[in-house]
C-alpha atoms as a PDB file:
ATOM      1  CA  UNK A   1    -154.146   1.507  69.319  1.00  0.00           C
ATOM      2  CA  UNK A   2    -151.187   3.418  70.322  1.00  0.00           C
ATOM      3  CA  UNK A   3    -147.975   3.396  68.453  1.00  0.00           C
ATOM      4  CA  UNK A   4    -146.100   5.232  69.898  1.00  0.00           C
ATOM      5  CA  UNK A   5    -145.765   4.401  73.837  1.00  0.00           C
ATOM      6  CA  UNK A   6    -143.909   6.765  76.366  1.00  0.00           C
ATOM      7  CA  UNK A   7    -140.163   6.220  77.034  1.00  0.00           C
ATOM      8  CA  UNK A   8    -138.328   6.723  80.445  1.00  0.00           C
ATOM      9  CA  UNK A   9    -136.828   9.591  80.561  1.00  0.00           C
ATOM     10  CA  UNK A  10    -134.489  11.090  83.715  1.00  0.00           C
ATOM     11  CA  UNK A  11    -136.158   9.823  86.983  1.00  0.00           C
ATOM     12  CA  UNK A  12    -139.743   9.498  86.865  1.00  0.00           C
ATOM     13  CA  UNK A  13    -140.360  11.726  84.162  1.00  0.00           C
ATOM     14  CA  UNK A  14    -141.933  10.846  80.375  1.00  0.00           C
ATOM     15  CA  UNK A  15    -142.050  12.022  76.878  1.00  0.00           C
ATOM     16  CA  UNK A  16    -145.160  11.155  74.363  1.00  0.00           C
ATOM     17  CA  UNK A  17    -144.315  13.121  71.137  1.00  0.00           C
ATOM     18  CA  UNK A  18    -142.653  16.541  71.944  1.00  0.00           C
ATOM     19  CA  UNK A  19    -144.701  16.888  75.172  1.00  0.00           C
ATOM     20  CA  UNK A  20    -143.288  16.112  78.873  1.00  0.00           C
ATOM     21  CA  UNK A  21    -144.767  14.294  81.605  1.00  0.00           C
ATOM     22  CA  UNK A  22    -142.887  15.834  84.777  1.00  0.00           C
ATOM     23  CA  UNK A  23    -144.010  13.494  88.059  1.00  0.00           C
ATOM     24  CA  UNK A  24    -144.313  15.977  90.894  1.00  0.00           C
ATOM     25  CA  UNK A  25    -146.689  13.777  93.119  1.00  0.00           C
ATOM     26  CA  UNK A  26    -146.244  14.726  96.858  1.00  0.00           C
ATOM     27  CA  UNK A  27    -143.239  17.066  95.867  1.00  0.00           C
ATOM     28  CA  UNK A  28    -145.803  20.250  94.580  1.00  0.00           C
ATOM     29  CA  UNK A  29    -143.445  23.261  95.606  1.00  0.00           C
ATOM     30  CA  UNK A  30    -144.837  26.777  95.183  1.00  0.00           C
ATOM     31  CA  UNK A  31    -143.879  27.509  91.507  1.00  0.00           C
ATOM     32  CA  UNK A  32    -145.632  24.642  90.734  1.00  0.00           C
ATOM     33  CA  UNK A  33    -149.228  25.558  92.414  1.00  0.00           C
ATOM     34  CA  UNK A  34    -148.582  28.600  90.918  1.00  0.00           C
ATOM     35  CA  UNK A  35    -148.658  27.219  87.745  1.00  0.00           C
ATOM     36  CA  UNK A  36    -151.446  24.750  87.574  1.00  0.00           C
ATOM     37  CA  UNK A  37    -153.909  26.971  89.523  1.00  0.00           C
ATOM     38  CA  UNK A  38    -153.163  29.708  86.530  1.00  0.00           C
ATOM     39  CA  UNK A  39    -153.389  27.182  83.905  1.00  0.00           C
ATOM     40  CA  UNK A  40    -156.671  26.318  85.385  1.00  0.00           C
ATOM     41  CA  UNK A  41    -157.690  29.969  85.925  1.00  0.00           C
ATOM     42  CA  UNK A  42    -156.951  31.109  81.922  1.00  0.00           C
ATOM     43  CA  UNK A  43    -158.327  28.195  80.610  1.00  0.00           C
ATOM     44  CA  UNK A  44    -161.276  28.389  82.586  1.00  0.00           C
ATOM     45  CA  UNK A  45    -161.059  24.486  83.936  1.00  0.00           C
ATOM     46  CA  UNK A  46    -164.156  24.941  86.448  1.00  0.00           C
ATOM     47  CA  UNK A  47    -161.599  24.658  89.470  1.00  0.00           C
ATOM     48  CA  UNK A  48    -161.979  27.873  92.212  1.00  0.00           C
ATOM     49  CA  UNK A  49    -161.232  28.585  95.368  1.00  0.00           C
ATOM     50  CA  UNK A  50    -160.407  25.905  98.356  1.00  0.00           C
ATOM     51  CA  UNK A  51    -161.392  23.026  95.858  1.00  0.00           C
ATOM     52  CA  UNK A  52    -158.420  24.690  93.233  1.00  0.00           C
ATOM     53  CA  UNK A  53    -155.664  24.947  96.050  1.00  0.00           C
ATOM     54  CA  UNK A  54    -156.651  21.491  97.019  1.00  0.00           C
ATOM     55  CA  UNK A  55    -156.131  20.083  93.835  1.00  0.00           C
ATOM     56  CA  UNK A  56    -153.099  21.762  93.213  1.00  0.00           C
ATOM     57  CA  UNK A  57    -151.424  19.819  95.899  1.00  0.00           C
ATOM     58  CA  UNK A  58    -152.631  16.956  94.491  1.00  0.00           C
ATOM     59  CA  UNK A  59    -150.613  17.024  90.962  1.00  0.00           C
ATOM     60  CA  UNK A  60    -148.968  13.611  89.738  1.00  0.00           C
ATOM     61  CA  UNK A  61    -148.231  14.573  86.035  1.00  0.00           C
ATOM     62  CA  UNK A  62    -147.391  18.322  85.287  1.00  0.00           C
ATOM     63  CA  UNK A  63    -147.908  18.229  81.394  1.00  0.00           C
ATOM     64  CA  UNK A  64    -145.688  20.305  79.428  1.00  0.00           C
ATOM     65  CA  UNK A  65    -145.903  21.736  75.819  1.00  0.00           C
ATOM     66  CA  UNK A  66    -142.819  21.917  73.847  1.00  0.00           C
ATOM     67  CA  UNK A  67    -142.162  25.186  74.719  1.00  0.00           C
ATOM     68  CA  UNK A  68    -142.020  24.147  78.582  1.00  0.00           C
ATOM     69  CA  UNK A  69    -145.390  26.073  79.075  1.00  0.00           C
ATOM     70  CA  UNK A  70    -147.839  24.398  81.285  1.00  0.00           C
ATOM     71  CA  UNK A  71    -150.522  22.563  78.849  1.00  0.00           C
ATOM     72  CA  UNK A  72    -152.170  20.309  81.465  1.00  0.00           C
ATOM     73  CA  UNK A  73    -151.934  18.021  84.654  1.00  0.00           C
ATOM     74  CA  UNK A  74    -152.991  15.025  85.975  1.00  0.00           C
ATOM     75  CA  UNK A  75    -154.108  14.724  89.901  1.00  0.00           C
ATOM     76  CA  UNK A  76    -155.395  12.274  93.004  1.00  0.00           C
ATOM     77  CA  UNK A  77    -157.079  12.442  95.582  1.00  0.00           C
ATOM     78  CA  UNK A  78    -157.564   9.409  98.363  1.00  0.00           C
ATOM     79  CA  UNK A  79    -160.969   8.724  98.845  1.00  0.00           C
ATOM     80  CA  UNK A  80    -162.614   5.963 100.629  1.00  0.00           C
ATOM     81  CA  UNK A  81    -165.652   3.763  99.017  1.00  0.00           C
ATOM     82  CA  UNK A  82    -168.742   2.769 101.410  1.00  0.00           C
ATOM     83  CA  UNK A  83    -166.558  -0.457 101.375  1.00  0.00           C
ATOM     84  CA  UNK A  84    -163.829   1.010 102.851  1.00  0.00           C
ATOM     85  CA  UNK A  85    -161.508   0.716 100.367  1.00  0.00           C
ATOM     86  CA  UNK A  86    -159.265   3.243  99.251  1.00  0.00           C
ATOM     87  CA  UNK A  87    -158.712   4.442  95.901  1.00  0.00           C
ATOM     88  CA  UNK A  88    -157.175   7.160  93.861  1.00  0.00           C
ATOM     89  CA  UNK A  89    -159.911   8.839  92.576  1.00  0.00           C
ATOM     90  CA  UNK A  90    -158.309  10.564  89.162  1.00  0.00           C
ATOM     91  CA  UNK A  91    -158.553  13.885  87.289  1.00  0.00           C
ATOM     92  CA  UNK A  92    -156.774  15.488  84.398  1.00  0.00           C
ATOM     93  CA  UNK A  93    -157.124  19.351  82.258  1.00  0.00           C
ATOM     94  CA  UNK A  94    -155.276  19.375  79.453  1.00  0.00           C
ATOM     95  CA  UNK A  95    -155.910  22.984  77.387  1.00  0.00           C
ATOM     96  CA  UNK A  96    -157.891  22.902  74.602  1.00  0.00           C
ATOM     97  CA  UNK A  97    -154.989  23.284  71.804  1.00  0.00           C
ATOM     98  CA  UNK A  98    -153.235  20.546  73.413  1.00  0.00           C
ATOM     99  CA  UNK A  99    -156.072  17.893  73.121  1.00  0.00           C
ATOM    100  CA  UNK A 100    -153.639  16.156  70.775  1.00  0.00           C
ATOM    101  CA  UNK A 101    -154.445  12.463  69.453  1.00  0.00           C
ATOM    102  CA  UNK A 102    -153.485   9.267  72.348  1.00  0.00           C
ATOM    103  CA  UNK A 103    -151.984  12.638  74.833  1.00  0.00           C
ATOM    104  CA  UNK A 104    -154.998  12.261  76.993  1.00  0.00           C
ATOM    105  CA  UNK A 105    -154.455   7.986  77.497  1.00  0.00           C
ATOM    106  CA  UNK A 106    -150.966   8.320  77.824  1.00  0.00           C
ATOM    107  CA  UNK A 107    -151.398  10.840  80.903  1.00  0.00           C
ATOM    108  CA  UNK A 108    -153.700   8.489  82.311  1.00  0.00           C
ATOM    109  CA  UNK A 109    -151.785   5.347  81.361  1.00  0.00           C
ATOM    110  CA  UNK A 110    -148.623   7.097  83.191  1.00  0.00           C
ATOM    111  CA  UNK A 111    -150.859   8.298  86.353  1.00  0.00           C
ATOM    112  CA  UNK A 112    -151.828   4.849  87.155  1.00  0.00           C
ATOM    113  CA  UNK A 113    -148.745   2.818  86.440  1.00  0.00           C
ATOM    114  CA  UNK A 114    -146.877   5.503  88.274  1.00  0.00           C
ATOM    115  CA  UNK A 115    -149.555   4.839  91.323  1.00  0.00           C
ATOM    116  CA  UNK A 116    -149.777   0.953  91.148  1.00  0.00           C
ATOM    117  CA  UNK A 117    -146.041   0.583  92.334  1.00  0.00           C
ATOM    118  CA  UNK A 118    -146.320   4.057  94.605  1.00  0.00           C
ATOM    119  CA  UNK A 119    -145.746   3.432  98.075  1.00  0.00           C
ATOM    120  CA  UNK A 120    -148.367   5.609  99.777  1.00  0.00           C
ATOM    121  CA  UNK A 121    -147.183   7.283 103.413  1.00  0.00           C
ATOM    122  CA  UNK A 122    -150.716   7.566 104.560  1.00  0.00           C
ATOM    123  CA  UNK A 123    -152.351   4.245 103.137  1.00  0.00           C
ATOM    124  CA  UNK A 124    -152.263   1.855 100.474  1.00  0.00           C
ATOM    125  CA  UNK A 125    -154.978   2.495  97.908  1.00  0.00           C
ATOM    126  CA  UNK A 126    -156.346  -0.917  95.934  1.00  0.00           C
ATOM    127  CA  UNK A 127    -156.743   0.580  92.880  1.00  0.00           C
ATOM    128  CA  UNK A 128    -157.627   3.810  90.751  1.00  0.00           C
ATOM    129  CA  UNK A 129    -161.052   5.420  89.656  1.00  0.00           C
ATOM    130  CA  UNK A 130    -161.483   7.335  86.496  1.00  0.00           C
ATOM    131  CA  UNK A 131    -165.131   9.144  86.891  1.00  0.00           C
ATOM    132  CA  UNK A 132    -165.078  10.508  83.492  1.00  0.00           C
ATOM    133  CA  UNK A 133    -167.021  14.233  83.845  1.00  0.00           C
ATOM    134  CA  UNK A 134    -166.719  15.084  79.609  1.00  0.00           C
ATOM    135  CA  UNK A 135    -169.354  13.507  78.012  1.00  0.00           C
ATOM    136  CA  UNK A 136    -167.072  12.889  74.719  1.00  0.00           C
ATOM    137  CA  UNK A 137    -164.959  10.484  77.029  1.00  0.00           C
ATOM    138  CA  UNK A 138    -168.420   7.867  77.156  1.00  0.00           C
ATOM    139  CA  UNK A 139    -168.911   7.657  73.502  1.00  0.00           C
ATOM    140  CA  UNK A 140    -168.686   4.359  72.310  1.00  0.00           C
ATOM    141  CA  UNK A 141    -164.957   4.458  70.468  1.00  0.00           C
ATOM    142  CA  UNK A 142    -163.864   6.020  73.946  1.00  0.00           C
ATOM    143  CA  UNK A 143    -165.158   3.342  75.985  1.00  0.00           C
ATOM    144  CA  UNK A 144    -163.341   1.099  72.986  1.00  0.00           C
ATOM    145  CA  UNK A 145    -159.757   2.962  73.896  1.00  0.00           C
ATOM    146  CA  UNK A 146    -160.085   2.790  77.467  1.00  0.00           C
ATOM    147  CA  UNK A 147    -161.056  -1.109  77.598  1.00  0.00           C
ATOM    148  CA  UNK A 148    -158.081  -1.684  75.063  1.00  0.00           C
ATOM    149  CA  UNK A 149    -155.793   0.028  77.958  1.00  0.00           C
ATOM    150  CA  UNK A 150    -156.606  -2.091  80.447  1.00  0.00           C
ATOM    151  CA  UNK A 151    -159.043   0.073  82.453  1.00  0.00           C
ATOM    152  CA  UNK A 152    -162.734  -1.706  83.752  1.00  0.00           C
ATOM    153  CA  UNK A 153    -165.926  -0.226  83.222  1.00  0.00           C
ATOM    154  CA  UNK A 154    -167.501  -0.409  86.418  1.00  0.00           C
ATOM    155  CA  UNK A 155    -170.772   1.630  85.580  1.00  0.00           C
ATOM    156  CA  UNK A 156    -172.237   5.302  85.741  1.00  0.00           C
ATOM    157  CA  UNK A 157    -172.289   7.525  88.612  1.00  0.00           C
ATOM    158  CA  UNK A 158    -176.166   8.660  89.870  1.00  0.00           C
ATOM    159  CA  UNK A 159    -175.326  11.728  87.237  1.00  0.00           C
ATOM    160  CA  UNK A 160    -174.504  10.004  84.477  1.00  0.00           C
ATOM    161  CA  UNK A 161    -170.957  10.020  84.441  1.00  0.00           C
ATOM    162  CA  UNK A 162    -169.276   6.653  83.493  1.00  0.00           C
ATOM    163  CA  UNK A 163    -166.697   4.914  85.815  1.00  0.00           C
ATOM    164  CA  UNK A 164    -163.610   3.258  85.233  1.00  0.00           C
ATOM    165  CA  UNK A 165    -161.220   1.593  87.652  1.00  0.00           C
ATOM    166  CA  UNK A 166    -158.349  -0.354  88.059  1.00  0.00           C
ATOM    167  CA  UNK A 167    -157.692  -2.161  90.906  1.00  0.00           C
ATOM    168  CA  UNK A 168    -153.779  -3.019  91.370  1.00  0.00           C
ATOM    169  CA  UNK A 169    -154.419  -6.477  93.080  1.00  0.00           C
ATOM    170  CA  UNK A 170    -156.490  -9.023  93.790  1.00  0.00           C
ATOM    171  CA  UNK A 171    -158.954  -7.230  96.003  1.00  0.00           C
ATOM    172  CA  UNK A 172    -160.931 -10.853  96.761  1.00  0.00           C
ATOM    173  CA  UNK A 173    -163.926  -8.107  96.324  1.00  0.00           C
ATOM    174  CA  UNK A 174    -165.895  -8.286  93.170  1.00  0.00           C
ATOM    175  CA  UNK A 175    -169.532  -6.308  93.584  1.00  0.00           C
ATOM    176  CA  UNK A 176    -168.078  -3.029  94.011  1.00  0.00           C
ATOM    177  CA  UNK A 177    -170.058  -0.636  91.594  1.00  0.00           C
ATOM    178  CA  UNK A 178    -170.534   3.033  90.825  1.00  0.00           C
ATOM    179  CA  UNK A 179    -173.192   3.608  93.737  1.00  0.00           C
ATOM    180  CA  UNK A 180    -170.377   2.414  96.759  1.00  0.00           C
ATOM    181  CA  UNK A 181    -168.466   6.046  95.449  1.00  0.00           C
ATOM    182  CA  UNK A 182    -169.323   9.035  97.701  1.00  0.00           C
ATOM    183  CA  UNK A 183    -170.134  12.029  95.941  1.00  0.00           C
ATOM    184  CA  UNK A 184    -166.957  13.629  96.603  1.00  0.00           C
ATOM    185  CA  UNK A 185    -164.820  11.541  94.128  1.00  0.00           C
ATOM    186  CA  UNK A 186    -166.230  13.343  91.090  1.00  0.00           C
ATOM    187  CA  UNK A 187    -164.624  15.837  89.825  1.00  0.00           C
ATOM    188  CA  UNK A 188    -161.837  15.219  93.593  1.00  0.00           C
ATOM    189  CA  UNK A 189    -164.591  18.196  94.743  1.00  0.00           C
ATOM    190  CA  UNK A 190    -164.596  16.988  98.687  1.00  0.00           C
END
């Protein structure tokens, strides 16, 4: 369990440790993009092209290393489940140096408390999905961290990948599984 829990810091921003969460969501400028599509570029993160300047736009945490350099970032997109409903469909890179112990729930933890109280301008998502793409993230003391945190295993994806959600209310709709998420909320590739 985590000890050591993120404190408030100047507007919406947090600290874990030395490293700072910066909240940027919906105010991305330039500098920014420029930053996370480079971060994702060095560190080879997967991300190219149209699906890369997409996701840029879509930053809610900019993570950054003591030394202010860009060491990972946390980002939404809106999708919409065969239900209907809308969700945040979640994604984070942190580099590979700064994989540090309880970082990785803490950017998630501050994503989706951050996004529960969020007042959307386009539409109100329900909730949040987690479709967790690293395999190391469904071993069993993972699934362990993420229950303890309050998030819901909801299932695997058709490949494999496990799904977690949160849904900030009462939706009055329980039977929503894995299979009612298009294809496009893996990985925020659509």
């Amino acid at each position: 369990m985590i000890t050591t829990s993120p404190q408030l810091a100047t507007g919406l921003n947090l600290h874990f440790k030395e490293y700072l969460l910066e909240n940027v969501y919906l105010r991305t400028t330039e500098a920014h993009r420029a930053e996370i599509l480079a971060l994702w570029h060095n560190e080879q993160a997967g991300l190219k092209g149209a699906d890369a300047e997409r996701s840029s736009h879509e930053a809610v945490f900019l993570v950054r290393a003591p030394s202010g350099k860009l060491a990972g970032v946390s980002t939404v997109a809106l999708v919409r489940l065969k239900s209907g409903q809308r969700f945040y469909s979640y994604s984070m890179f942190l580099r590979k140096r700064d994989r540090v112990p309880n970082l990785m729930i803490t950017v998630c933890d501050a994503t989706r408390d951050f996004l529960r109280t969020f007042k959307h301008p386009v539409s109100q998502p329900v909730g949040m999905l987690n479709v967790n793409e690293n395999p190391r993230l469904m071993r069993p003391g993972a699934r362990r961290v993420f229950v303890r945190h309050g998030y819901r295993y909801w299932g695997q994806t058709s490949l494999g990948e496990d799904v977690w959600v949160t849904e900030f209310g009462e939706s009055g709709q329980g039977g929503l599984c894995p299979s009612a998420i298009p294809q496009t909320a893996a990985g925020n590739e659509g």
